[in-house]
Protein backbone atom coordinates (compact mmCIF):
# COMPACT_ATOMS: atom_id res chain seq x y z
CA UNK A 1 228.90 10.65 144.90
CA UNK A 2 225.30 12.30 144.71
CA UNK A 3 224.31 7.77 146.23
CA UNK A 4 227.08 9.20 149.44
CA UNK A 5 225.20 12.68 150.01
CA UNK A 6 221.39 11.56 149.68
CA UNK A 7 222.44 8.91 152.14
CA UNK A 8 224.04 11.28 154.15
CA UNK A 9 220.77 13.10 154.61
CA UNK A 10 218.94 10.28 154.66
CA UNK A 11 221.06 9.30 157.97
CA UNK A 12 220.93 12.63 158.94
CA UNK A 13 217.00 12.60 159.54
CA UNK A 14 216.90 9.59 161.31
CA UNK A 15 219.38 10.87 163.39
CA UNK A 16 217.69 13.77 164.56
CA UNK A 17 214.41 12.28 164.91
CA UNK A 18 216.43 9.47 167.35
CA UNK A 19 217.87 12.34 169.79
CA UNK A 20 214.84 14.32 169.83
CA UNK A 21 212.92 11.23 170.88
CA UNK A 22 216.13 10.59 173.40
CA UNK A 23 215.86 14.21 174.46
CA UNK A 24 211.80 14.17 175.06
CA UNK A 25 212.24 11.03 176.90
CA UNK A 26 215.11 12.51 178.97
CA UNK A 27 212.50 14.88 180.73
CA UNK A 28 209.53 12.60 180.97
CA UNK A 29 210.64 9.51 182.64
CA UNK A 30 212.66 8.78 185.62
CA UNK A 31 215.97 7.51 183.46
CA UNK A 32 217.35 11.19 183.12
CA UNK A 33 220.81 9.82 182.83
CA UNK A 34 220.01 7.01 180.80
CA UNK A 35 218.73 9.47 177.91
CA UNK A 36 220.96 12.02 178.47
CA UNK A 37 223.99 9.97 177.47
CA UNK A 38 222.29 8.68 174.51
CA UNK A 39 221.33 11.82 173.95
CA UNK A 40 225.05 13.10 174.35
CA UNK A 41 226.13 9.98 172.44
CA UNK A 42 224.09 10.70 169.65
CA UNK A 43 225.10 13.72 168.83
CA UNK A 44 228.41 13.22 168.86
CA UNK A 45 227.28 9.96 166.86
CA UNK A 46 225.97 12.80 163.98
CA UNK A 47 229.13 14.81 164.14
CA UNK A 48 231.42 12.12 163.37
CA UNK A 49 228.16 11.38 160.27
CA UNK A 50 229.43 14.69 159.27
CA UNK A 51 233.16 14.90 159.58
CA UNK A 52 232.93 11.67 157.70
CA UNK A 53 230.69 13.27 154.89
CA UNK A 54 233.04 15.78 154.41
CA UNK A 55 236.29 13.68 154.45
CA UNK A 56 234.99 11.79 151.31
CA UNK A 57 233.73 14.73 149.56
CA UNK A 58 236.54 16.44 150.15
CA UNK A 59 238.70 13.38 149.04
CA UNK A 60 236.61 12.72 145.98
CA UNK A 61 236.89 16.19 144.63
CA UNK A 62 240.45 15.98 144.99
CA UNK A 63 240.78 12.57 143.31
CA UNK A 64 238.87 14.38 140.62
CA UNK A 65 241.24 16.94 139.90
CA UNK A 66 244.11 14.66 139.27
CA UNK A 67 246.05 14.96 142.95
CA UNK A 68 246.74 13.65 146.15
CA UNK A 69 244.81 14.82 149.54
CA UNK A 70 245.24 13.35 153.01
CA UNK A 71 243.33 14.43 155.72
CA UNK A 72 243.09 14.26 159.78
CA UNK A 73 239.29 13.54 159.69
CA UNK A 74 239.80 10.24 161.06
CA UNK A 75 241.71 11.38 163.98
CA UNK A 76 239.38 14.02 164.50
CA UNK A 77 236.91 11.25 164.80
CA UNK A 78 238.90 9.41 167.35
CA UNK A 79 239.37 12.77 169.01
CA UNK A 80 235.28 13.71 169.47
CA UNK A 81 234.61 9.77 170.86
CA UNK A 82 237.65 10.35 173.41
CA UNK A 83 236.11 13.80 174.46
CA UNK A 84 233.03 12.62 174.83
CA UNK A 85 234.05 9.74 176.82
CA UNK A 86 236.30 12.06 179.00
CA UNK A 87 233.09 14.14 179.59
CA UNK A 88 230.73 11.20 180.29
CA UNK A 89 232.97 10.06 183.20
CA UNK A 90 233.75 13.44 184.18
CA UNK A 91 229.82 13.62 185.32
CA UNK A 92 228.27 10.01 186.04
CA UNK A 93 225.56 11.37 187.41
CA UNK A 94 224.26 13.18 184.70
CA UNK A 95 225.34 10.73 181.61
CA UNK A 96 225.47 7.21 181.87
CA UNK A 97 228.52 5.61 180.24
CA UNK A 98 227.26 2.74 178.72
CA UNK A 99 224.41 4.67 176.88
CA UNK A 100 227.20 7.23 175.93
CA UNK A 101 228.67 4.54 174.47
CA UNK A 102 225.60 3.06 172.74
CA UNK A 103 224.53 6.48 171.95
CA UNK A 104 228.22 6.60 169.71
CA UNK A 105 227.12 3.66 168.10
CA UNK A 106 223.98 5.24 166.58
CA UNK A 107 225.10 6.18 163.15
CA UNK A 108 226.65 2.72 162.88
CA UNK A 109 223.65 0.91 163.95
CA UNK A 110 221.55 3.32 161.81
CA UNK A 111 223.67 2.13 158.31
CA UNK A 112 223.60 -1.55 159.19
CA UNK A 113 219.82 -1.76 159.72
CA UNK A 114 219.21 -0.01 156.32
CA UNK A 115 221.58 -1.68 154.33
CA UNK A 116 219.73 -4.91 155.81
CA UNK A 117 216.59 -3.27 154.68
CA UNK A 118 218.29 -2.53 151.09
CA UNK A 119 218.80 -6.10 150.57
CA UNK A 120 215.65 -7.25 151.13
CA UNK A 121 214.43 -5.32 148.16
CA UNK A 122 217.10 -6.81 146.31
């Protein structure tokens, strides 16, 4: 469990560094809308990082004490990606959709490129 929450953090950081960058670079360069829905993306990328966290912990601490939890933290997922789609398309002009979508993807993206980097130091 302690692996699940340095990793956590770990994913955490890289996150945040990512949307700042996505942020800085929505005010800079001409692609406002471009960065803004990775930006938006990305976030929302980090809260489903979290809910996630939380799901396990909370289902490891029950599986710990001997009983049986279920939980909506997968629907609440699935609940933040379809809000944040909904909002995307509710203002094109200010998010683009596709990097909305990409932006979503982060935290996924993020754990496959350093479990790639974990196995080269296998």
């Amino acid at each position: 469990m302690e692996d699940y929450i340095a990793l956590t953090k770990r994913y955490t950081f890289y996150i945040t560094i990512i949307v700042s960058i996505f942020l800085i670079l929505a005010f800079i360069t001409p692609y406002k809308s471009i960065f803004l829905g990775l930006f938006l993306g990305s976030v929302m990328s980090l809260g489903k990082l979290w809910s996630t966290y939380f799901q396990v912990k909370r289902i490891g601490e029950s599986l710990d004490k001997g009983r049986a939890k279920w939980s909506l933290g997968t629907m609440f997922r699935m609940l933040l990606v379809l809000a944040t789609v909904y909002f995307a398309s509710q203002y094109p002009d200010q998010f683009h959709f596709i990097s909305v979508i990409i932006g979503l993807m982060l935290t996924y993206i993020i754990i496959m490129v350093h479990s790639l980097f974990q196995l080269k130091y296998l």
